[in-house]
PDB file of N, CA and C in Angstrom:
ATOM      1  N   UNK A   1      84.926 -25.655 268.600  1.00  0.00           N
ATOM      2  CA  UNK A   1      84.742 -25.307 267.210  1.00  0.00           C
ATOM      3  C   UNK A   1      84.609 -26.603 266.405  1.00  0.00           C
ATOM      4  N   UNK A   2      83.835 -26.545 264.815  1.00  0.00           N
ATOM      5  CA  UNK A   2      83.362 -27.534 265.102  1.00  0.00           C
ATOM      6  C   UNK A   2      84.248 -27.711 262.643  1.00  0.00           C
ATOM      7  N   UNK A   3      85.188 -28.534 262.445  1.00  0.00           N
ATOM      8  CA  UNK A   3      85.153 -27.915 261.144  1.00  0.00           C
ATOM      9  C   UNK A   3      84.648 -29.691 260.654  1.00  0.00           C
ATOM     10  N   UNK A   4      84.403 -28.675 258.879  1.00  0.00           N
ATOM     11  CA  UNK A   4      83.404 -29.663 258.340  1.00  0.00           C
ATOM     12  C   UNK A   4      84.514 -30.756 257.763  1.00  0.00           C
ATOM     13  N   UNK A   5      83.963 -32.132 257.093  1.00  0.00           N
ATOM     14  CA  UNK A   5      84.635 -32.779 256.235  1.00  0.00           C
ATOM     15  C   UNK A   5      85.107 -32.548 255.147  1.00  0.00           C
ATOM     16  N   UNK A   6      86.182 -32.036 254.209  1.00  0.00           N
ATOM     17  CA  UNK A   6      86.707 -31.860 253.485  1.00  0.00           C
ATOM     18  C   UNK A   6      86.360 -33.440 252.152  1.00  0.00           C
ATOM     19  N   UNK A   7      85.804 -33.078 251.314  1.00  0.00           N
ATOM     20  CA  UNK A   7      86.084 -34.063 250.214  1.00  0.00           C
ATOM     21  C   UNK A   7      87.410 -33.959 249.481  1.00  0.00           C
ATOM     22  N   UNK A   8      87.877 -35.010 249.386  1.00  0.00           N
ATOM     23  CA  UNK A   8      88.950 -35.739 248.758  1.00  0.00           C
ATOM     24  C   UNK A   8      88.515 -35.072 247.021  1.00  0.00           C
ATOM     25  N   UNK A   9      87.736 -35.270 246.464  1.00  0.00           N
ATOM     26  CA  UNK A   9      87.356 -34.621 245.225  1.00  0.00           C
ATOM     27  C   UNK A   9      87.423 -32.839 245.240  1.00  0.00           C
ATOM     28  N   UNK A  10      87.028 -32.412 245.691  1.00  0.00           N
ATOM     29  CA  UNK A  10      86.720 -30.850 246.095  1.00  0.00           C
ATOM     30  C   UNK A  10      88.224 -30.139 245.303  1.00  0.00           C
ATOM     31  N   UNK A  11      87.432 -29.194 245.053  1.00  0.00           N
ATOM     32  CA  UNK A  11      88.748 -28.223 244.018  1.00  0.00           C
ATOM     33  C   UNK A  11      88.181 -26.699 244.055  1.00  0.00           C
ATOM     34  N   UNK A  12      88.653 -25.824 244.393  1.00  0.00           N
ATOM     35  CA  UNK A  12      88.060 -24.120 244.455  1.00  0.00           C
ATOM     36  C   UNK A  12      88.214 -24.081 243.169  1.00  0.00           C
ATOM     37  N   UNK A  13      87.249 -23.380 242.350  1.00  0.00           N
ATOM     38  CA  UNK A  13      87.721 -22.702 241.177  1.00  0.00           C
ATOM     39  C   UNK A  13      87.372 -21.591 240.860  1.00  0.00           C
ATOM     40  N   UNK A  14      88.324 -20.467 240.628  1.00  0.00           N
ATOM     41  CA  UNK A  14      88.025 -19.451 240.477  1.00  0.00           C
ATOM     42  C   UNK A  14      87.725 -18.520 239.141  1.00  0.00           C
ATOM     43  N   UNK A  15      86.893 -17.777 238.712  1.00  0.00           N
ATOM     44  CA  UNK A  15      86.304 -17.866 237.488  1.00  0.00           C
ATOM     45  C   UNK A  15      85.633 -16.468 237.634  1.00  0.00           C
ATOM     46  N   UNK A  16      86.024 -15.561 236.370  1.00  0.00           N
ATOM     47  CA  UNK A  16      84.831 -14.372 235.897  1.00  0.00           C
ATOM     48  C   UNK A  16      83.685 -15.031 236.819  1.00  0.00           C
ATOM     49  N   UNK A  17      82.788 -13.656 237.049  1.00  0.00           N
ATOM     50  CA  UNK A  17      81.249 -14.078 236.636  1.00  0.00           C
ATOM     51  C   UNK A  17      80.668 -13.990 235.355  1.00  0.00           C
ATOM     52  N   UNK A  18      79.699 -14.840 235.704  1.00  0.00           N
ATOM     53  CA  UNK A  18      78.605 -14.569 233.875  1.00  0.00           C
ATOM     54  C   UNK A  18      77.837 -13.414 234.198  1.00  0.00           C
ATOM     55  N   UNK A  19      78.878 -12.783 232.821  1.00  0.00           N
ATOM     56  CA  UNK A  19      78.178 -11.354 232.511  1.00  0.00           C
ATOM     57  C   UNK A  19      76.884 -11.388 232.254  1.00  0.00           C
ATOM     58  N   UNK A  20      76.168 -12.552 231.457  1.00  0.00           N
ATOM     59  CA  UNK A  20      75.415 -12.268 230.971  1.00  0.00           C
ATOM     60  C   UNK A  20      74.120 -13.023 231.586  1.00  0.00           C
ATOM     61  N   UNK A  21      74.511 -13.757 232.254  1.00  0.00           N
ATOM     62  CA  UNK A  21      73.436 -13.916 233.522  1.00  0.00           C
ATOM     63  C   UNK A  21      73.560 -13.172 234.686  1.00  0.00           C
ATOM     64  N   UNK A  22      74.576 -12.158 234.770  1.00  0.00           N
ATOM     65  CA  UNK A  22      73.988 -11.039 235.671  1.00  0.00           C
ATOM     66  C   UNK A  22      73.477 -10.077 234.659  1.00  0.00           C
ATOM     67  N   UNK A  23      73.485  -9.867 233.683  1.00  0.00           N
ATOM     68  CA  UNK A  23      72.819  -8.891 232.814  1.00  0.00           C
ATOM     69  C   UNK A  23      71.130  -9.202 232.905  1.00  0.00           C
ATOM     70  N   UNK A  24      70.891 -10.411 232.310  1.00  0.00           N
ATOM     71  CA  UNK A  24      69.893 -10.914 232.579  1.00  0.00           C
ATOM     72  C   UNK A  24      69.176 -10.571 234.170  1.00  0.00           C
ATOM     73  N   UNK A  25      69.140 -11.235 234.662  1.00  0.00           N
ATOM     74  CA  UNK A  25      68.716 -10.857 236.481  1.00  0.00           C
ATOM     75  C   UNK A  25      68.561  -8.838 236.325  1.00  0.00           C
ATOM     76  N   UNK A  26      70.036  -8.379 236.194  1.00  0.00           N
ATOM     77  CA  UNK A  26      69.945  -6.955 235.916  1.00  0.00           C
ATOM     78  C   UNK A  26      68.203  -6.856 235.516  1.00  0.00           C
ATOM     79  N   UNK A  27      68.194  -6.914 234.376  1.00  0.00           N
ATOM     80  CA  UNK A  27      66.887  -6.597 233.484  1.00  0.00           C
ATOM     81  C   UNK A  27      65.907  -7.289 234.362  1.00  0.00           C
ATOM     82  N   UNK A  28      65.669  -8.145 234.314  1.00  0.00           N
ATOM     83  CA  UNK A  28      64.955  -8.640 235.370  1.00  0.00           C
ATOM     84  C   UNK A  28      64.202  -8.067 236.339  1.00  0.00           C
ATOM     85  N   UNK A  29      65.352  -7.728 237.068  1.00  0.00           N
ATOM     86  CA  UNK A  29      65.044  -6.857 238.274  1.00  0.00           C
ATOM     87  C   UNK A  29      64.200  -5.269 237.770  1.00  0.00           C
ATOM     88  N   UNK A  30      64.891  -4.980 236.802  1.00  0.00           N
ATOM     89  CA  UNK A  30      64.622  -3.470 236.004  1.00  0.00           C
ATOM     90  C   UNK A  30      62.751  -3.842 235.663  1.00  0.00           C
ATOM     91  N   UNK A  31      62.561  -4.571 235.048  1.00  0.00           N
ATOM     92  CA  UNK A  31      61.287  -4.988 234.795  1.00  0.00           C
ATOM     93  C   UNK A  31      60.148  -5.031 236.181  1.00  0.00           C
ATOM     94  N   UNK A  32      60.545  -5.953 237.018  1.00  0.00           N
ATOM     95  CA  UNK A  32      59.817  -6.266 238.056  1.00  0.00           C
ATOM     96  C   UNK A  32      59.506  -4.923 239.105  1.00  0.00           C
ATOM     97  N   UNK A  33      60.476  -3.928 238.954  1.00  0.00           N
ATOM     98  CA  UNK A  33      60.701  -2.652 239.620  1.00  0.00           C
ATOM     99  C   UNK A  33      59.829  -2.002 239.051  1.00  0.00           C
ATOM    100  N   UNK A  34      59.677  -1.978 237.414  1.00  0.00           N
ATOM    101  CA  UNK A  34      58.750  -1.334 236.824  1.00  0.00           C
ATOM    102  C   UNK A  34      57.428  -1.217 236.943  1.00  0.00           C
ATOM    103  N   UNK A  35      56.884  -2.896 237.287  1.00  0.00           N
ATOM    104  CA  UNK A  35      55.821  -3.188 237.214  1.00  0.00           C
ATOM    105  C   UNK A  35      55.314  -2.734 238.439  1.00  0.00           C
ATOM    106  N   UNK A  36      56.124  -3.118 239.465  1.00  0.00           N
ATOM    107  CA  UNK A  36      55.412  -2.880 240.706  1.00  0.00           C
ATOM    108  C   UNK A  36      54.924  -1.161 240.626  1.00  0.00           C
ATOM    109  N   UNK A  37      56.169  -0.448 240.103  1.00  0.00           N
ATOM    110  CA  UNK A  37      55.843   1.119 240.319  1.00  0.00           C
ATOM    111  C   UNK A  37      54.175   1.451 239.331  1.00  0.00           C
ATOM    112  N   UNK A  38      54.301   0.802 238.553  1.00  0.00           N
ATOM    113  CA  UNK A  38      53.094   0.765 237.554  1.00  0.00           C
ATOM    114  C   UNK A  38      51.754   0.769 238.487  1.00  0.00           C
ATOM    115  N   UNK A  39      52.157  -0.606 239.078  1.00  0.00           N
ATOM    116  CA  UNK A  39      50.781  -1.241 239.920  1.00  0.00           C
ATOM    117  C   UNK A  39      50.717  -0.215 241.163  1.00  0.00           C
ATOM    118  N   UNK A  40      51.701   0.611 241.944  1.00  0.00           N
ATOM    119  CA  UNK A  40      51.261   1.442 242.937  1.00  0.00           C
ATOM    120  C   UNK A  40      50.279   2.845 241.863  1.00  0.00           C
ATOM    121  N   UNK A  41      50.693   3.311 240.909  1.00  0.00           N
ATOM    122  CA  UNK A  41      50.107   4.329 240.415  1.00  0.00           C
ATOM    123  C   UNK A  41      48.775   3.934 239.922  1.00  0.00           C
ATOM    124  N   UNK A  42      48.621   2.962 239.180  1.00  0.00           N
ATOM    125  CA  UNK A  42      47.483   2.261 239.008  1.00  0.00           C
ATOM    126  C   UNK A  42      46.526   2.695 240.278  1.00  0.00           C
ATOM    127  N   UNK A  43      46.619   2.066 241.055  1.00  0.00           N
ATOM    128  CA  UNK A  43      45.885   2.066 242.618  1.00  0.00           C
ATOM    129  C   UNK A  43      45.799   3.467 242.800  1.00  0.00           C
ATOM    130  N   UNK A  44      46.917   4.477 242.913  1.00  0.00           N
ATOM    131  CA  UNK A  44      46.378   5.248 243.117  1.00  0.00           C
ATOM    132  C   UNK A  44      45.157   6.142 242.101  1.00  0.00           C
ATOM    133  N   UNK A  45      45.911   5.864 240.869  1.00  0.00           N
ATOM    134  CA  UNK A  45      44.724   6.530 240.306  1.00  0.00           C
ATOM    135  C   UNK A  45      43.374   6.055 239.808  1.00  0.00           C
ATOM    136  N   UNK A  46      43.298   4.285 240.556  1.00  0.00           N
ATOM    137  CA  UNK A  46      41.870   4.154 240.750  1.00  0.00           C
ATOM    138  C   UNK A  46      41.162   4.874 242.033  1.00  0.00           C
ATOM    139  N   UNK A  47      41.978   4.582 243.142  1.00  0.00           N
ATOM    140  CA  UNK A  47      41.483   5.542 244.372  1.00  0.00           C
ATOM    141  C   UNK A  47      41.073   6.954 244.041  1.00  0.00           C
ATOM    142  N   UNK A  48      41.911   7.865 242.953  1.00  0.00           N
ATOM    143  CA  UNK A  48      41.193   9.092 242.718  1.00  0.00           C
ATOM    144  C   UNK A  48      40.117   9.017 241.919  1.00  0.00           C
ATOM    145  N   UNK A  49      40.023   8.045 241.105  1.00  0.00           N
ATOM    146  CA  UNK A  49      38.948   8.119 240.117  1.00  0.00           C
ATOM    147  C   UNK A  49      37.645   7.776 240.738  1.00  0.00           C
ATOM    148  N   UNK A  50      37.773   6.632 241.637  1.00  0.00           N
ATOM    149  CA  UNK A  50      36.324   6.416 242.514  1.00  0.00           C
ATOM    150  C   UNK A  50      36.176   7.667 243.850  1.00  0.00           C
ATOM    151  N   UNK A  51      37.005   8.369 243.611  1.00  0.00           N
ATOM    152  CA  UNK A  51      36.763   9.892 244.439  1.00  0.00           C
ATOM    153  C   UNK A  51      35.563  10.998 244.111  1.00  0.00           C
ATOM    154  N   UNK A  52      36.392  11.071 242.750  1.00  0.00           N
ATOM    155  CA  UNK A  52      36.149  12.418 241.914  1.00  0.00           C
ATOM    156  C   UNK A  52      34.982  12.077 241.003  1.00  0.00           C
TER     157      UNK A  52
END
């Protein structure tokens, strides 16, 4: 087994997360989800339109 070097400086700190940079990302994600669903319907309803 193999353990790493420990720095002499090094300190854990433990801390909330940022709400509001996971809020952010949240939305983010909410957006990018959107778009994509957008862009599959898109496609499809160019595929029906060059059908019909």
């Amino acid at each position: 087994m193999v353990c790493p070097d420990i720095s002499p400086d090094w300190k854990e700190v433990d801390r909330y997360p940022d709400s509001a940079a996971r809020e952010t990302v949240n939305l983010l994600a909410e957006r990018l989800d959107s778009a994509a669903n957008n862009a599959r319907l898109a496609a499809v309803w160019h595929r029906r339109k060059k059908k019909g």
